[in-house]
N, C-alpha and C. Protein backbone atom coordinates (compact mmCIF):
# COMPACT_ATOMS: atom_id res chain seq x y z
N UNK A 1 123.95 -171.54 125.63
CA UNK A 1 124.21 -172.93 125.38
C UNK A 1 124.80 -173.52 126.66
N UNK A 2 124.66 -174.56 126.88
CA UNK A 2 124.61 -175.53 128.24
C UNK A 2 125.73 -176.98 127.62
N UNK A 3 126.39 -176.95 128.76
CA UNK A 3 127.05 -178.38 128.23
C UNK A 3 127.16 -178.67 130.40
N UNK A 4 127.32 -180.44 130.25
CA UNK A 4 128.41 -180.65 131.51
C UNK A 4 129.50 -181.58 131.13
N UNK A 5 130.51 -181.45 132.02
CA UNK A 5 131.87 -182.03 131.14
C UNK A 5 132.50 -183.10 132.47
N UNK A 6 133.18 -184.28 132.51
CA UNK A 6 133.85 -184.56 133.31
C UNK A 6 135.41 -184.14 133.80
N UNK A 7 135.85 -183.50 134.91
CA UNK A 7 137.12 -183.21 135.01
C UNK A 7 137.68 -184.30 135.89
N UNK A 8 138.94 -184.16 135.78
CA UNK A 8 139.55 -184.83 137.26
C UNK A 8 139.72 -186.05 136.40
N UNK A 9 140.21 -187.13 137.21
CA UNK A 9 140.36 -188.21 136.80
C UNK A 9 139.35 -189.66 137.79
N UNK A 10 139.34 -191.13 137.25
CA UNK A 10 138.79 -191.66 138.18
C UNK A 10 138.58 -191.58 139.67
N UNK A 11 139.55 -191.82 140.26
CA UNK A 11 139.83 -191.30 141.56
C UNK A 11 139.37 -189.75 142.00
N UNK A 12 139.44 -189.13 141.49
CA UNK A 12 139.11 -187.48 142.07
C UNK A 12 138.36 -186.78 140.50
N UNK A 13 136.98 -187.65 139.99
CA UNK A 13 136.04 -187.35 139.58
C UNK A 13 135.26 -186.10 139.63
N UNK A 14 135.00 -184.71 138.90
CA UNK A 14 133.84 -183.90 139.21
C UNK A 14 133.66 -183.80 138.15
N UNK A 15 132.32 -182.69 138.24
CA UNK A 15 131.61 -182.44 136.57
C UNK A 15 131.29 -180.85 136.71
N UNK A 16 131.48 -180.79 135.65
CA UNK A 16 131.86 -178.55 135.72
C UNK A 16 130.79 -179.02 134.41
N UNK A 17 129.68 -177.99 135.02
CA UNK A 17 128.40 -177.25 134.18
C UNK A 17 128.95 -176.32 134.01
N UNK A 18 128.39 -175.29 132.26
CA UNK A 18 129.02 -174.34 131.66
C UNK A 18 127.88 -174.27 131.39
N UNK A 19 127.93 -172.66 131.18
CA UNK A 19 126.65 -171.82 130.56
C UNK A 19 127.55 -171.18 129.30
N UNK A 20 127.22 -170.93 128.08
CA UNK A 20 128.38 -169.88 127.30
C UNK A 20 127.20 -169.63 126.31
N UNK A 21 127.12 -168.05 126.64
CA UNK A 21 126.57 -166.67 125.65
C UNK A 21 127.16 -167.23 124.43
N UNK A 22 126.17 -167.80 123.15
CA UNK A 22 126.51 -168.10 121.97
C UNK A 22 126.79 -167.05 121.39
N UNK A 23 126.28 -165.55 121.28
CA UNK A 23 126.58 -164.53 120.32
C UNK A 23 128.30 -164.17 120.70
N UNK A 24 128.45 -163.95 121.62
CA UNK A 24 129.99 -163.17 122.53
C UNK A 24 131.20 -164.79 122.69
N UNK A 25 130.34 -165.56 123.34
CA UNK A 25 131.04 -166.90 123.17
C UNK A 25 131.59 -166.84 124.86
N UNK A 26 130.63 -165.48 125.61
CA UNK A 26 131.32 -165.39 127.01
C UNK A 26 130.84 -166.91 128.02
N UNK A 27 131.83 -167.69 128.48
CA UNK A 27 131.81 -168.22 129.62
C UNK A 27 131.03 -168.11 130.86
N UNK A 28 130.19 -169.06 131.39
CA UNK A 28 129.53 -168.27 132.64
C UNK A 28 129.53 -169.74 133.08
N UNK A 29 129.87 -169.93 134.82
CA UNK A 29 130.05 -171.22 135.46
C UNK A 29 129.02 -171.75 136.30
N UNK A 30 129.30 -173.16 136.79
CA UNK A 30 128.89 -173.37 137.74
C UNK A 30 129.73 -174.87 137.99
N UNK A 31 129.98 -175.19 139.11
CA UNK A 31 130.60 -176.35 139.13
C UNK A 31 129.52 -177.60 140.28
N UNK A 32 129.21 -178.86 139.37
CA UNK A 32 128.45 -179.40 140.12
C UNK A 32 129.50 -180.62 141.26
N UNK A 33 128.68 -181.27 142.11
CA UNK A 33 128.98 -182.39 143.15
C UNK A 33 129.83 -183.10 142.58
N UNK A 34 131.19 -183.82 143.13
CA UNK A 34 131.67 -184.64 142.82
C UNK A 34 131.18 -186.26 142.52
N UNK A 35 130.99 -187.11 141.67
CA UNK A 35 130.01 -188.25 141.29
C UNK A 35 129.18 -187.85 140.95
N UNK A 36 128.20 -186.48 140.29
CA UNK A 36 126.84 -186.39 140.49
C UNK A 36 126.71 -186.01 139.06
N UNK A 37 125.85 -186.35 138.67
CA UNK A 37 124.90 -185.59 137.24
C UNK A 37 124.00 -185.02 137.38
N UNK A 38 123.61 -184.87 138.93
CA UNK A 38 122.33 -184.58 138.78
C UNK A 38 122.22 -183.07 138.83
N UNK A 39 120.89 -182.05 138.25
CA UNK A 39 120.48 -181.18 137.92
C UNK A 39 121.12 -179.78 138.87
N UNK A 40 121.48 -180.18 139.72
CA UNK A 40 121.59 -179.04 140.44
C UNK A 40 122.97 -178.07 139.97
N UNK A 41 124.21 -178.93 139.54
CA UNK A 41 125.12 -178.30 139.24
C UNK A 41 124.72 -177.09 137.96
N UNK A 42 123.88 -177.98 137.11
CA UNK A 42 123.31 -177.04 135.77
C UNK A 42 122.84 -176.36 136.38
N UNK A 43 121.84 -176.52 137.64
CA UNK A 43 120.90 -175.03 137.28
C UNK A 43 121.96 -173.89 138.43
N UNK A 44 122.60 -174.58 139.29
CA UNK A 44 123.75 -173.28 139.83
C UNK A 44 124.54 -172.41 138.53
N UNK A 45 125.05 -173.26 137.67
CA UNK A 45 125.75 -172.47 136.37
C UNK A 45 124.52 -171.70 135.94
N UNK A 46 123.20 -171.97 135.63
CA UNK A 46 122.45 -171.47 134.85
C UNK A 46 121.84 -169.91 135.72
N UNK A 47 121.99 -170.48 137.31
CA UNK A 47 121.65 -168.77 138.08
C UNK A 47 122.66 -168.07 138.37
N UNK A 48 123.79 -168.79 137.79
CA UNK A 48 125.08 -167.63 137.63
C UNK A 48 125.05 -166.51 136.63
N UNK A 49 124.68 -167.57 135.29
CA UNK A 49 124.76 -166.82 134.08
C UNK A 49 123.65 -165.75 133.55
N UNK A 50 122.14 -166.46 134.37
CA UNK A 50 120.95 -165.19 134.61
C UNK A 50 121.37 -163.77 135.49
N UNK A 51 122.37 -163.91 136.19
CA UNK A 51 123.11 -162.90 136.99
C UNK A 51 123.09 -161.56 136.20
N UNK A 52 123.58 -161.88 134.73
CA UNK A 52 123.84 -160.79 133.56
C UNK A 52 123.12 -161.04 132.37
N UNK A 53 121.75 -161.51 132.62
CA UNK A 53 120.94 -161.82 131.71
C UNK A 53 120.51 -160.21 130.69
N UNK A 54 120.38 -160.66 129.67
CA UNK A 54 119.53 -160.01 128.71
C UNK A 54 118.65 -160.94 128.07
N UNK A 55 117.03 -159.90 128.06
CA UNK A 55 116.64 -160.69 127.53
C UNK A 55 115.81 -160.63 126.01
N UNK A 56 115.36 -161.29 125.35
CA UNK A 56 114.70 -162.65 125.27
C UNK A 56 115.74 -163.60 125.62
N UNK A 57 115.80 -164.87 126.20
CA UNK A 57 117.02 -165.94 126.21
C UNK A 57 116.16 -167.00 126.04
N UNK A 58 116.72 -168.13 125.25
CA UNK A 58 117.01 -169.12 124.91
C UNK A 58 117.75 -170.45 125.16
N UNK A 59 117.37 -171.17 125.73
CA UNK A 59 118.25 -171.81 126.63
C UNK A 59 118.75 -172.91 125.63
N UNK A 60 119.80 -173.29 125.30
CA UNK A 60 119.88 -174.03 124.22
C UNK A 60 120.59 -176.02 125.28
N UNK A 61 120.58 -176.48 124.80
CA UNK A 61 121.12 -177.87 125.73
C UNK A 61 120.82 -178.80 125.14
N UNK A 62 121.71 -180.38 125.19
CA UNK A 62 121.68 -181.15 124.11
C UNK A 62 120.43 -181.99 125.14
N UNK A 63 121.13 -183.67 124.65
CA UNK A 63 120.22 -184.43 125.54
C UNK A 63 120.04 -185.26 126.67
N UNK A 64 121.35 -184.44 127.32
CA UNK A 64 121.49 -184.96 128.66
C UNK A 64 120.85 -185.16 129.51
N UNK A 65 119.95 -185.76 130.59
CA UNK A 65 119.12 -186.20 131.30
C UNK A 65 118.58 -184.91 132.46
N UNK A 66 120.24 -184.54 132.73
CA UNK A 66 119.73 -183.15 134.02
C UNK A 66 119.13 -181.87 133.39
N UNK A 67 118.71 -181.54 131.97
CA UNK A 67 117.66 -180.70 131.36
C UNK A 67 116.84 -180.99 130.98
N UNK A 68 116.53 -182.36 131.57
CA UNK A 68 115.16 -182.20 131.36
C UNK A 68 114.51 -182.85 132.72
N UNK A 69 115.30 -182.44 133.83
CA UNK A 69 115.13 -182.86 135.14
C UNK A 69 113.56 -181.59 135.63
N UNK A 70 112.46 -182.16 136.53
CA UNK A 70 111.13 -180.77 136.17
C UNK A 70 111.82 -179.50 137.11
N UNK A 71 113.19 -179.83 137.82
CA UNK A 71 113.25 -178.47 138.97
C UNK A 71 113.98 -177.90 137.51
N UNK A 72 114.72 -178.51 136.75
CA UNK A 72 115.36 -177.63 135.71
C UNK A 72 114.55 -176.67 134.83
N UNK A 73 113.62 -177.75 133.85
CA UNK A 73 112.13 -176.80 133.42
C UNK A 73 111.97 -175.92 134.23
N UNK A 74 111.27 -176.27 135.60
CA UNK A 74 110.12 -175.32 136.30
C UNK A 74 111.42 -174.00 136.21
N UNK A 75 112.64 -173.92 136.42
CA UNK A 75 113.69 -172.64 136.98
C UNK A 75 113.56 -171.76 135.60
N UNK A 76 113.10 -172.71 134.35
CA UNK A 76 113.68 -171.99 132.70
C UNK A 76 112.35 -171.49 132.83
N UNK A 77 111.34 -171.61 133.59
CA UNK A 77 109.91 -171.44 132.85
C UNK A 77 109.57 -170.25 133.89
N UNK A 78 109.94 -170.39 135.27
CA UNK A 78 109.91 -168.31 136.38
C UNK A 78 110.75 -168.04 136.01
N UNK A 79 111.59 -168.33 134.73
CA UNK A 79 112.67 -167.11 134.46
C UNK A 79 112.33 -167.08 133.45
N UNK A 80 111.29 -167.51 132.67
CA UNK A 80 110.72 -166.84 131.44
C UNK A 80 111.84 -166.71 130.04
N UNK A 81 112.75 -168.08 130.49
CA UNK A 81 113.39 -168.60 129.64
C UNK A 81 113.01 -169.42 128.21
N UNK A 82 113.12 -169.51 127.18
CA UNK A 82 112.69 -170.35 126.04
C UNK A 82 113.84 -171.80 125.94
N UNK A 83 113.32 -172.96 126.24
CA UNK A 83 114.22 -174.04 125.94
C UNK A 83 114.25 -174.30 125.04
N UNK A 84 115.59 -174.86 124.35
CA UNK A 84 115.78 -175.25 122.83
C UNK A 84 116.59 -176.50 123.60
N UNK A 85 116.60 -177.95 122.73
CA UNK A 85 117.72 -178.82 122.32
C UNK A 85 117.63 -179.39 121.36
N UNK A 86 118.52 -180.24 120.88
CA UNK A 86 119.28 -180.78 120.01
C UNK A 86 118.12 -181.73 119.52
N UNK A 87 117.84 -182.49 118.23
CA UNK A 87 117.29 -183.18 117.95
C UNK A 87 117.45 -184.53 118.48
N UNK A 88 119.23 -184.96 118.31
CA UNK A 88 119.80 -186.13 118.81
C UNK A 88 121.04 -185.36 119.37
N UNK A 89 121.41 -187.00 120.11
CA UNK A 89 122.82 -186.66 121.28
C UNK A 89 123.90 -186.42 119.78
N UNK A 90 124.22 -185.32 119.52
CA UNK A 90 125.00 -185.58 118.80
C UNK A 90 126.23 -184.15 119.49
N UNK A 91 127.83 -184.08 119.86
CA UNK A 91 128.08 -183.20 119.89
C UNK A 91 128.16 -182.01 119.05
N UNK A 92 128.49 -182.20 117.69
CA UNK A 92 128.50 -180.90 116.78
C UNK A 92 127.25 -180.28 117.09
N UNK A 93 126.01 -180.63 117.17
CA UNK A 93 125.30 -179.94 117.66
C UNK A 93 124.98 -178.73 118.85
N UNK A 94 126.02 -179.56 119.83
CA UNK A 94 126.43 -177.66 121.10
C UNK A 94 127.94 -177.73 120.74
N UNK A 95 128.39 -177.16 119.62
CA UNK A 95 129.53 -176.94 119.26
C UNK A 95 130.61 -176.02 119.91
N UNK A 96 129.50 -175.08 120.47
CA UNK A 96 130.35 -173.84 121.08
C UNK A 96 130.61 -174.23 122.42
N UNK A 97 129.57 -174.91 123.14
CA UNK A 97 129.64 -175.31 124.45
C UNK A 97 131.12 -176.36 124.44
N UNK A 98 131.05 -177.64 123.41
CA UNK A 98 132.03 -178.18 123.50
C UNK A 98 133.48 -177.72 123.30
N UNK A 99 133.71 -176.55 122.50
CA UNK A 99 134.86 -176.42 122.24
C UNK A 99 135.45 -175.50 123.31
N UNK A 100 134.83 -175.19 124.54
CA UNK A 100 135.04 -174.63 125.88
C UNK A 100 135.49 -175.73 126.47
N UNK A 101 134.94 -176.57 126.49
CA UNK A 101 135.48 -178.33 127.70
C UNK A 101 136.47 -178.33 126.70
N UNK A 102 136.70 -178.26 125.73
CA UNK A 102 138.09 -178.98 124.72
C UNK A 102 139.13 -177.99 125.10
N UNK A 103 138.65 -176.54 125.59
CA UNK A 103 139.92 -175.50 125.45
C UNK A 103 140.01 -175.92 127.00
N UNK A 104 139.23 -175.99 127.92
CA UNK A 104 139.65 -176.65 129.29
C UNK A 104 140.72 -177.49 129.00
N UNK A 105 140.50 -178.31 128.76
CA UNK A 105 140.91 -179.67 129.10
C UNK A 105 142.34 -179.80 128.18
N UNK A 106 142.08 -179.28 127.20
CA UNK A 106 143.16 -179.65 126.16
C UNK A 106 144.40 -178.29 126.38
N UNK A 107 143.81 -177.11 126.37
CA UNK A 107 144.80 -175.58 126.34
C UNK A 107 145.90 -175.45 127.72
N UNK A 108 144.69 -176.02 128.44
CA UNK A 108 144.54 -175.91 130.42
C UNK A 108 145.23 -176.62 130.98
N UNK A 109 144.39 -177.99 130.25
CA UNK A 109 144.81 -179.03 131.12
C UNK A 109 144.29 -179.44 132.37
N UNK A 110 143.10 -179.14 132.62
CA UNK A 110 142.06 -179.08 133.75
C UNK A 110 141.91 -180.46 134.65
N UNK A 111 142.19 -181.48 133.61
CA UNK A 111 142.12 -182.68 133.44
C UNK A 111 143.43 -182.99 134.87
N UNK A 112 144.55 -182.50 134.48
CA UNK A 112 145.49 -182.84 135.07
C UNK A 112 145.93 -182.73 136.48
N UNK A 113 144.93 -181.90 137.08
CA UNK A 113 145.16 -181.54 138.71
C UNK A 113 144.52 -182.11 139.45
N UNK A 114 144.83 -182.86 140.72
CA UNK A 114 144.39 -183.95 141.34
C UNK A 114 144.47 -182.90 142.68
N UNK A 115 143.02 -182.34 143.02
CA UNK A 115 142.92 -181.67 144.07
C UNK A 115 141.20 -181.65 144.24
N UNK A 116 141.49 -181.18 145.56
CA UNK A 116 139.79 -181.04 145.92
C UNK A 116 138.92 -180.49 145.36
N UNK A 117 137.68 -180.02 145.10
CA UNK A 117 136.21 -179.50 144.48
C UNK A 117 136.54 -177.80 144.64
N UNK A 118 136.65 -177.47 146.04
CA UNK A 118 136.74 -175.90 146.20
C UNK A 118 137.86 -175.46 145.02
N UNK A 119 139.18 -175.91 145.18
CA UNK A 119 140.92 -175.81 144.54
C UNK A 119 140.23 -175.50 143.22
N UNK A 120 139.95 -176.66 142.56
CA UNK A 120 139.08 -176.93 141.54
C UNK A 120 138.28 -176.20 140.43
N UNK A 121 137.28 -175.80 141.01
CA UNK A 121 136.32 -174.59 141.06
C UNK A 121 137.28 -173.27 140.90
N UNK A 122 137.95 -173.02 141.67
CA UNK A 122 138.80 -171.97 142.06
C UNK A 122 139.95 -171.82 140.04
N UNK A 123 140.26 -172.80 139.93
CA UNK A 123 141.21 -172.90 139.09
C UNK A 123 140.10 -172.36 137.79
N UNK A 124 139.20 -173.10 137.67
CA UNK A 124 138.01 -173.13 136.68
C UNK A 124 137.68 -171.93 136.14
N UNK A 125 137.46 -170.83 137.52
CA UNK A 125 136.97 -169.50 137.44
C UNK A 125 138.32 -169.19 136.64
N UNK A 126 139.04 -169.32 137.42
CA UNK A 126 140.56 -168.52 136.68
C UNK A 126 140.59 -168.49 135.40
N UNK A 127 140.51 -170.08 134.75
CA UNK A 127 140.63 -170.27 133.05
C UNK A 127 139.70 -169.43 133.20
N UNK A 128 137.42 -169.34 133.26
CA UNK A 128 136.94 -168.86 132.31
C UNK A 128 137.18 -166.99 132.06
N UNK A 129 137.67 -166.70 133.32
CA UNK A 129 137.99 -165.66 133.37
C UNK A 129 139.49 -164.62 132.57
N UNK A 130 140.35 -165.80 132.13
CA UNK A 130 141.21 -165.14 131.20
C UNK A 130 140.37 -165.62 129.70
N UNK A 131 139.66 -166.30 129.68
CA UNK A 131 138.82 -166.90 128.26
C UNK A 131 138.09 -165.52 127.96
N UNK A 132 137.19 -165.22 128.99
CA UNK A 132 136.88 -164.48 128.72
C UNK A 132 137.24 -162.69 128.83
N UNK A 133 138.16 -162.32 129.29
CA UNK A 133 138.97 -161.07 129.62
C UNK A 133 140.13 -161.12 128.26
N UNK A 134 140.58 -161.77 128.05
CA UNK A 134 141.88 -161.77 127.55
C UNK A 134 141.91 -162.56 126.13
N UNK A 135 141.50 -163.83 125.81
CA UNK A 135 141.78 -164.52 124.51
C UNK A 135 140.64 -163.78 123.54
N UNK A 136 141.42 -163.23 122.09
CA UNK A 136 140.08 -162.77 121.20
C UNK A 136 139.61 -163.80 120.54
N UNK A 137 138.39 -163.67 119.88
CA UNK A 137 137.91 -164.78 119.14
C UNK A 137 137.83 -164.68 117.63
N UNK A 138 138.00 -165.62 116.90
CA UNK A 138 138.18 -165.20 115.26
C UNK A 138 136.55 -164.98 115.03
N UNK A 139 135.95 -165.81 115.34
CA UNK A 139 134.47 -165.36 115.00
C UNK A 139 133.60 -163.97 115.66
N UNK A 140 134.58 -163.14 116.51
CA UNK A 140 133.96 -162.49 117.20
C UNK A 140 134.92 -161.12 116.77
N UNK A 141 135.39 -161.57 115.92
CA UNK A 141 135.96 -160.16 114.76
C UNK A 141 137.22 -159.68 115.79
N UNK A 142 138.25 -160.95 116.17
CA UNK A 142 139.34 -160.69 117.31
C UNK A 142 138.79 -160.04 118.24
N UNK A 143 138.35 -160.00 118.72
CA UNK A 143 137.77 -158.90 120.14
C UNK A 143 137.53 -160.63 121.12
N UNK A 144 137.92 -160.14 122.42
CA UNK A 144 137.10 -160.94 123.57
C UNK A 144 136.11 -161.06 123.68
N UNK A 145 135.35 -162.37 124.55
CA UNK A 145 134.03 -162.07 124.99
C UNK A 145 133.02 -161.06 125.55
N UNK A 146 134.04 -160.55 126.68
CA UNK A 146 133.95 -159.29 127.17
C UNK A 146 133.15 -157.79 126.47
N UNK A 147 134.66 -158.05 125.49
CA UNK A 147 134.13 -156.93 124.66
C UNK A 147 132.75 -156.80 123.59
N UNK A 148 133.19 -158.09 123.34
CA UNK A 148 131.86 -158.48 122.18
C UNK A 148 130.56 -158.15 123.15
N UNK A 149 130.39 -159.24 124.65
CA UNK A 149 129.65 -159.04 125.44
C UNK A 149 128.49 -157.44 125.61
N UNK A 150 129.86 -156.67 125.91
CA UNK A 150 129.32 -155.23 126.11
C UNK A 150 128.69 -154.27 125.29
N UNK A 151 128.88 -155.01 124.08
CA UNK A 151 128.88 -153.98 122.96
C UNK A 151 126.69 -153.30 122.85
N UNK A 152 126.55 -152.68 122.97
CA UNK A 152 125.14 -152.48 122.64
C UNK A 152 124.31 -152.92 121.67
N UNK A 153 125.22 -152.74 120.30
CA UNK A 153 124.66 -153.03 119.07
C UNK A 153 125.40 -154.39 118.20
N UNK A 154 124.28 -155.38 118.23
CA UNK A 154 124.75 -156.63 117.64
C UNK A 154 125.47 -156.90 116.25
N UNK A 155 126.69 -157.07 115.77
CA UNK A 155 127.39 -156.99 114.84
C UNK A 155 126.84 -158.73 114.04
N UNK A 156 126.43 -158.35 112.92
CA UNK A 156 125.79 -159.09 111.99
C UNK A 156 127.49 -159.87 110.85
N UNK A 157 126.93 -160.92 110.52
CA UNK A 157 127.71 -161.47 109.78
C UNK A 157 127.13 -161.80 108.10
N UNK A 158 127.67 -161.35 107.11
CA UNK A 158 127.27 -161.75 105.75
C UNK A 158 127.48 -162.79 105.13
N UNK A 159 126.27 -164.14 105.33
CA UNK A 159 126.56 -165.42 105.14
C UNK A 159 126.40 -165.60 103.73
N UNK A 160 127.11 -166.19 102.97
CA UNK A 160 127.42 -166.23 101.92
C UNK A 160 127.13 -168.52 101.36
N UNK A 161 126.43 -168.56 100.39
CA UNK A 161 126.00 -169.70 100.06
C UNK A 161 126.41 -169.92 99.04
């Protein structure tokens, strides 16, 4: 799942693209241009997160303009990626993606540091890297991303109606 989020404030504006493994809920980055929407920040997060690909993948993304930019396609289509999005802009729809910008911004406080792009970036890695090393997840049966991540065999849930 794919989201991009605004950090910073007016004055010292950027936008942090997120990749996050829906099964594990692991974090994977990329941080785009300061002022920019455009595609490139997504697809840097997106050849971060192919880094530790398994596959079949699924690229999931709502309806933001830079996925459906053609260098974005053409990168999902030689990586033999499957695109999925959202019917409408709606957030509950990348739920998992959003509640990563909400634990930024809200847990973090990401929002609040008035420093350059590199600093920035730098801080970013840090959060996704205790997100994912260190905080367990209730849906991920308390275990980290990490762990969930590694596991060989996919742990199933009994949905109940």
């Amino acid at each position: 799942m794919c989201d991009i989020t605004s950090i910073g404030s007016r004055k010292n504006l950027s936008y942090l693209a997120l990749i996050t493994d829906a099964y594990s809920k692991k974090g994977l980055l990329g941080i785009n241009a300061p002022y920019s929407l455009n595609a490139s920040g997504s697809l840097e997060a997106l050849d971060i997160a192919l880094k530790n690909k398994q596959e079949p993948l699924i690229h999931h993304f709502n309806r933001e303009p830079q996925y459906y930019a053609n260098d974005y396609h053409n990168f999902l289509n030689d990586s033999n990626i499957l695109p999925s999005t959202t019917e409408q802009y709606d957030p509950y729809k990348n739920a998992i993606a959003e509640s990563i910008n909400g634990m930024l911004k809200q847990e973090f406080n990401i929002d609040k540091y008035h420093t350059e792009l590199k600093t920035k970036a730098d801080l970013v890695k840090s959060v996704i890297k205790t997100y994912n090393q260190i905080r367990p997840h209730l849906s991920n049966y308390m275990l980290t991303s990490n762990q969930i991540h590694a596991q060989s065999k996919l742990k199933t849930k009994k949905v109940v109606i």
